[in-house]
N, C-alpha and C. Protein backbone atom coordinates (compact mmCIF):
# COMPACT_ATOMS: atom_id res chain seq x y z
N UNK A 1 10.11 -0.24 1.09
CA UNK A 1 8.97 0.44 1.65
C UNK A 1 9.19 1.95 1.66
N UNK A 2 10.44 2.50 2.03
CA UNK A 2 10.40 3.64 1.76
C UNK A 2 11.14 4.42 0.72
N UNK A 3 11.28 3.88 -0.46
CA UNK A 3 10.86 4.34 -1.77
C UNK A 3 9.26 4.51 -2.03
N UNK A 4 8.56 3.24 -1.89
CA UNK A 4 7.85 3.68 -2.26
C UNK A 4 6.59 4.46 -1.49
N UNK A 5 7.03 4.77 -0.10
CA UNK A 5 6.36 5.65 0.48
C UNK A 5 6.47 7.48 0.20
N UNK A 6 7.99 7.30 -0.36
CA UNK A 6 8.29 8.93 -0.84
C UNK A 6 7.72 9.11 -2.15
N UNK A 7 7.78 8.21 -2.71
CA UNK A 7 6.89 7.98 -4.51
C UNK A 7 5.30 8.44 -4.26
N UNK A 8 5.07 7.65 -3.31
CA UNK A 8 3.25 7.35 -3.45
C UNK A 8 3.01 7.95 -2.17
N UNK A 9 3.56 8.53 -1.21
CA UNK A 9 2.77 9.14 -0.06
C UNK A 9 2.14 7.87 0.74
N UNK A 10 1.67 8.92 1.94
CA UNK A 10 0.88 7.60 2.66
C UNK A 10 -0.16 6.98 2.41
N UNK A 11 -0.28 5.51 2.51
CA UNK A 11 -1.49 4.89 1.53
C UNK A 11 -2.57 4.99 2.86
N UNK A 12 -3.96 5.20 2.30
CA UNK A 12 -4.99 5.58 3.06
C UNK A 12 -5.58 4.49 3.85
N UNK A 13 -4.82 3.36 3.70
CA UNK A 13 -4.89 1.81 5.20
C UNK A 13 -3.34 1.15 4.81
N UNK A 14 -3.09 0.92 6.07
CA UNK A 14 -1.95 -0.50 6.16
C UNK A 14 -2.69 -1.18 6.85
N UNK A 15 -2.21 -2.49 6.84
CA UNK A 15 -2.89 -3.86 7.38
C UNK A 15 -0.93 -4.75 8.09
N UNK A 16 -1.16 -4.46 9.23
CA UNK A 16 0.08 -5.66 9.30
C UNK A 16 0.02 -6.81 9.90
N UNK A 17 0.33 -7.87 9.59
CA UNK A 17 0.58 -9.22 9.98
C UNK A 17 2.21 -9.68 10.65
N UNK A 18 2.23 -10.41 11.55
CA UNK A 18 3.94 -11.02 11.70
C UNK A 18 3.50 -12.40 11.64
N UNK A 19 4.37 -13.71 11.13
CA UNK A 19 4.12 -14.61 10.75
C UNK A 19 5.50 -15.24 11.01
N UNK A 20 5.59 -16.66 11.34
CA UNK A 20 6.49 -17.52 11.38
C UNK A 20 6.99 -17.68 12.92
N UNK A 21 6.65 -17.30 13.71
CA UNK A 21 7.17 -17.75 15.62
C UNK A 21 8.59 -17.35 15.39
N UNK A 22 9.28 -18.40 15.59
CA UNK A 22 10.87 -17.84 15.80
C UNK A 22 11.73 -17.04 15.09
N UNK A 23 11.08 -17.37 13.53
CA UNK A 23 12.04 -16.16 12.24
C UNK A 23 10.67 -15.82 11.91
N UNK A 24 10.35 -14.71 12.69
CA UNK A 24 8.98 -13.65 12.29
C UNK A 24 9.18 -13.10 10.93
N UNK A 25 8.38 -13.03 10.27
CA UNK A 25 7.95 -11.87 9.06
C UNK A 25 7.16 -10.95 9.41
N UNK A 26 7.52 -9.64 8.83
CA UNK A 26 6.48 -9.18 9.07
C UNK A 26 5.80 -9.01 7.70
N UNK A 27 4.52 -8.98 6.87
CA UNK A 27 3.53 -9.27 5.74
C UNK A 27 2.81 -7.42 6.63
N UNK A 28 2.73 -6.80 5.18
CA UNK A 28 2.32 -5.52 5.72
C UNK A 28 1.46 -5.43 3.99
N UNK A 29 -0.06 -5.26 4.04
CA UNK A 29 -0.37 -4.87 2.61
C UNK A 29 -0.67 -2.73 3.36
N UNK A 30 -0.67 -2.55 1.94
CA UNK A 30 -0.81 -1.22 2.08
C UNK A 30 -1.98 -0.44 0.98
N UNK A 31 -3.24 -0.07 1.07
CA UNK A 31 -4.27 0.10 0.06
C UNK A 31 -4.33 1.70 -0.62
N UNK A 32 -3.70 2.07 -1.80
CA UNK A 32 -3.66 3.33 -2.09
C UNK A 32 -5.07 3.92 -3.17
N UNK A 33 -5.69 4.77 -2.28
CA UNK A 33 -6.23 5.48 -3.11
C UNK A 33 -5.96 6.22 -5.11
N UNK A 34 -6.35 5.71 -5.84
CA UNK A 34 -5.89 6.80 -6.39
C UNK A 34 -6.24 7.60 -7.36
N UNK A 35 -7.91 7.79 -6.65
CA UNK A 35 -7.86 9.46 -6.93
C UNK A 35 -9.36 9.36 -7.25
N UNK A 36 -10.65 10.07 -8.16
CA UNK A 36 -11.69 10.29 -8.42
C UNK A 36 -12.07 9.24 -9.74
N UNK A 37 -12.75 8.45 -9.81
CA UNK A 37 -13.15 6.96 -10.23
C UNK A 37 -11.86 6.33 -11.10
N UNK A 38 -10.86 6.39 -10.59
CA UNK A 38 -9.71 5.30 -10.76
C UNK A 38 -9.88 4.50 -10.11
N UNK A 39 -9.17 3.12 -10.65
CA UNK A 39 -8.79 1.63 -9.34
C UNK A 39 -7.73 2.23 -8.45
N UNK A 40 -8.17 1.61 -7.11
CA UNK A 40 -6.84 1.49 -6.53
C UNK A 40 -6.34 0.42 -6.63
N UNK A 41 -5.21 0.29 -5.98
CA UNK A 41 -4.18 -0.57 -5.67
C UNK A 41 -3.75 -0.65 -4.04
N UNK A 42 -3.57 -1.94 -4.19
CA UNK A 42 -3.10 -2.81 -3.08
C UNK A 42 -1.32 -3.38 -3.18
N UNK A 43 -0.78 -3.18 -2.46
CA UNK A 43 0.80 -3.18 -2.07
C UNK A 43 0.95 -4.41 -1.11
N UNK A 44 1.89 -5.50 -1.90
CA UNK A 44 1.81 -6.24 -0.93
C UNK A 44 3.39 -5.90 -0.38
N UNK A 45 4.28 -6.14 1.02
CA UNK A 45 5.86 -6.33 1.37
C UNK A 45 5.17 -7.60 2.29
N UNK A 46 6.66 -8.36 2.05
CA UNK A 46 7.14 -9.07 2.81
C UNK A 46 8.54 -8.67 3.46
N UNK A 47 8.43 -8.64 4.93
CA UNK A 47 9.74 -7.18 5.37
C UNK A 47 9.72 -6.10 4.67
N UNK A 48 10.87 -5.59 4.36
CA UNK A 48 10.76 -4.45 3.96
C UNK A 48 10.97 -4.52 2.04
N UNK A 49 10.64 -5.77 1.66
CA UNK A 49 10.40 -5.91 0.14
C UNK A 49 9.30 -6.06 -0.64
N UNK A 50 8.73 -5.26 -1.54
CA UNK A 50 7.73 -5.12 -2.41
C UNK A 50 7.70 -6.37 -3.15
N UNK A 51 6.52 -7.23 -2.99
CA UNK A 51 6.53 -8.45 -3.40
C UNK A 51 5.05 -8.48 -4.74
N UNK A 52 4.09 -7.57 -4.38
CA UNK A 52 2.89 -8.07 -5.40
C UNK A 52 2.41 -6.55 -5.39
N UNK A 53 1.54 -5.94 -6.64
CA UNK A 53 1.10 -5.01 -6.99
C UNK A 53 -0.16 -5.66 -7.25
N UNK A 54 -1.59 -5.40 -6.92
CA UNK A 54 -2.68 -5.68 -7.30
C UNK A 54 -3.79 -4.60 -7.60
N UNK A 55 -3.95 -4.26 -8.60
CA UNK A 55 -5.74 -3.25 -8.98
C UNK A 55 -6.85 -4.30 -8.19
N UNK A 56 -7.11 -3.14 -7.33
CA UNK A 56 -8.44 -3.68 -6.85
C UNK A 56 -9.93 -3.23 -7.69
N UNK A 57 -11.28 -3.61 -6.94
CA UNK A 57 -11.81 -3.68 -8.02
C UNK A 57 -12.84 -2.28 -7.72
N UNK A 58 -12.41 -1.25 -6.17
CA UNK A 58 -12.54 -0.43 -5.43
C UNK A 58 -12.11 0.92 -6.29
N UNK A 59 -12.97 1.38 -6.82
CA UNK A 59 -12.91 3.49 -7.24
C UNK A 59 -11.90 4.03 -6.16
N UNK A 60 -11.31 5.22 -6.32
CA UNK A 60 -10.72 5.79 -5.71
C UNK A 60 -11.83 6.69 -5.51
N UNK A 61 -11.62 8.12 -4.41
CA UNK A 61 -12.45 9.07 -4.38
C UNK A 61 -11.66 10.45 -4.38
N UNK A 62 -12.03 11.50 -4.41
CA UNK A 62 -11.39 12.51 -3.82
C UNK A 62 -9.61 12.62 -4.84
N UNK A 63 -8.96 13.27 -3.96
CA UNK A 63 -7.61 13.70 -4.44
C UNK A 63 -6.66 12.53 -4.39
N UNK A 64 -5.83 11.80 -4.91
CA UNK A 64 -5.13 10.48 -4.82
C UNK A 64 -4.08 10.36 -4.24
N UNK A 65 -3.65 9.71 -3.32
CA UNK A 65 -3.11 9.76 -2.01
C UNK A 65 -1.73 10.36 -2.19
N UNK A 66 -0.61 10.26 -3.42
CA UNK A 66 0.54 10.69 -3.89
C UNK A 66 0.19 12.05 -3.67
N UNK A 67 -0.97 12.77 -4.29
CA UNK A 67 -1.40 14.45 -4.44
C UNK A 67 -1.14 15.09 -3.20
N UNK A 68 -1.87 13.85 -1.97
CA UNK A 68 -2.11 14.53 -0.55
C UNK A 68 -0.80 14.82 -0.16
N UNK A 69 0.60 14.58 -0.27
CA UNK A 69 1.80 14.61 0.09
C UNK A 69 2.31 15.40 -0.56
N UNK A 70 2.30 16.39 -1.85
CA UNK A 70 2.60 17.85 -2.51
C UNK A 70 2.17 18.72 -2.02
């Protein structure tokens, strides 16, 4: 997670979930902008491991969220 938070800056929503009662997970997606009519992308972790990369089917707008962090 924080690789790729220093890579990509802060993504413009997290969503977190904890799952399982006694051995909790925590499931965190993360939705990155990126940028003026590009797809974004959706970040899935399970803990602190990058498990799924998905293009959503959502334009980006504006400056792309990596930019906002230079």
């Amino acid at each position: 997670m924080g690789t790729v938070q220093t890579k990509c800056g802060e993504p413009m929503m997290k969503n977190a979930i904890t799952t399982g009662g006694g051995t909790a997970v925590r499931q965190e997606v993360w939705n990155y902008n990126c940028g003026e009519g590009n797809f974004n992308y959706m970040l899935t972790f399970w803990g602190v491991t990058l498990e799924d990369i998905k293009r959503t089917d959502d334009r980006g707008s504006g400056v792309a969220d990596w930019d906002k962090a230079r």
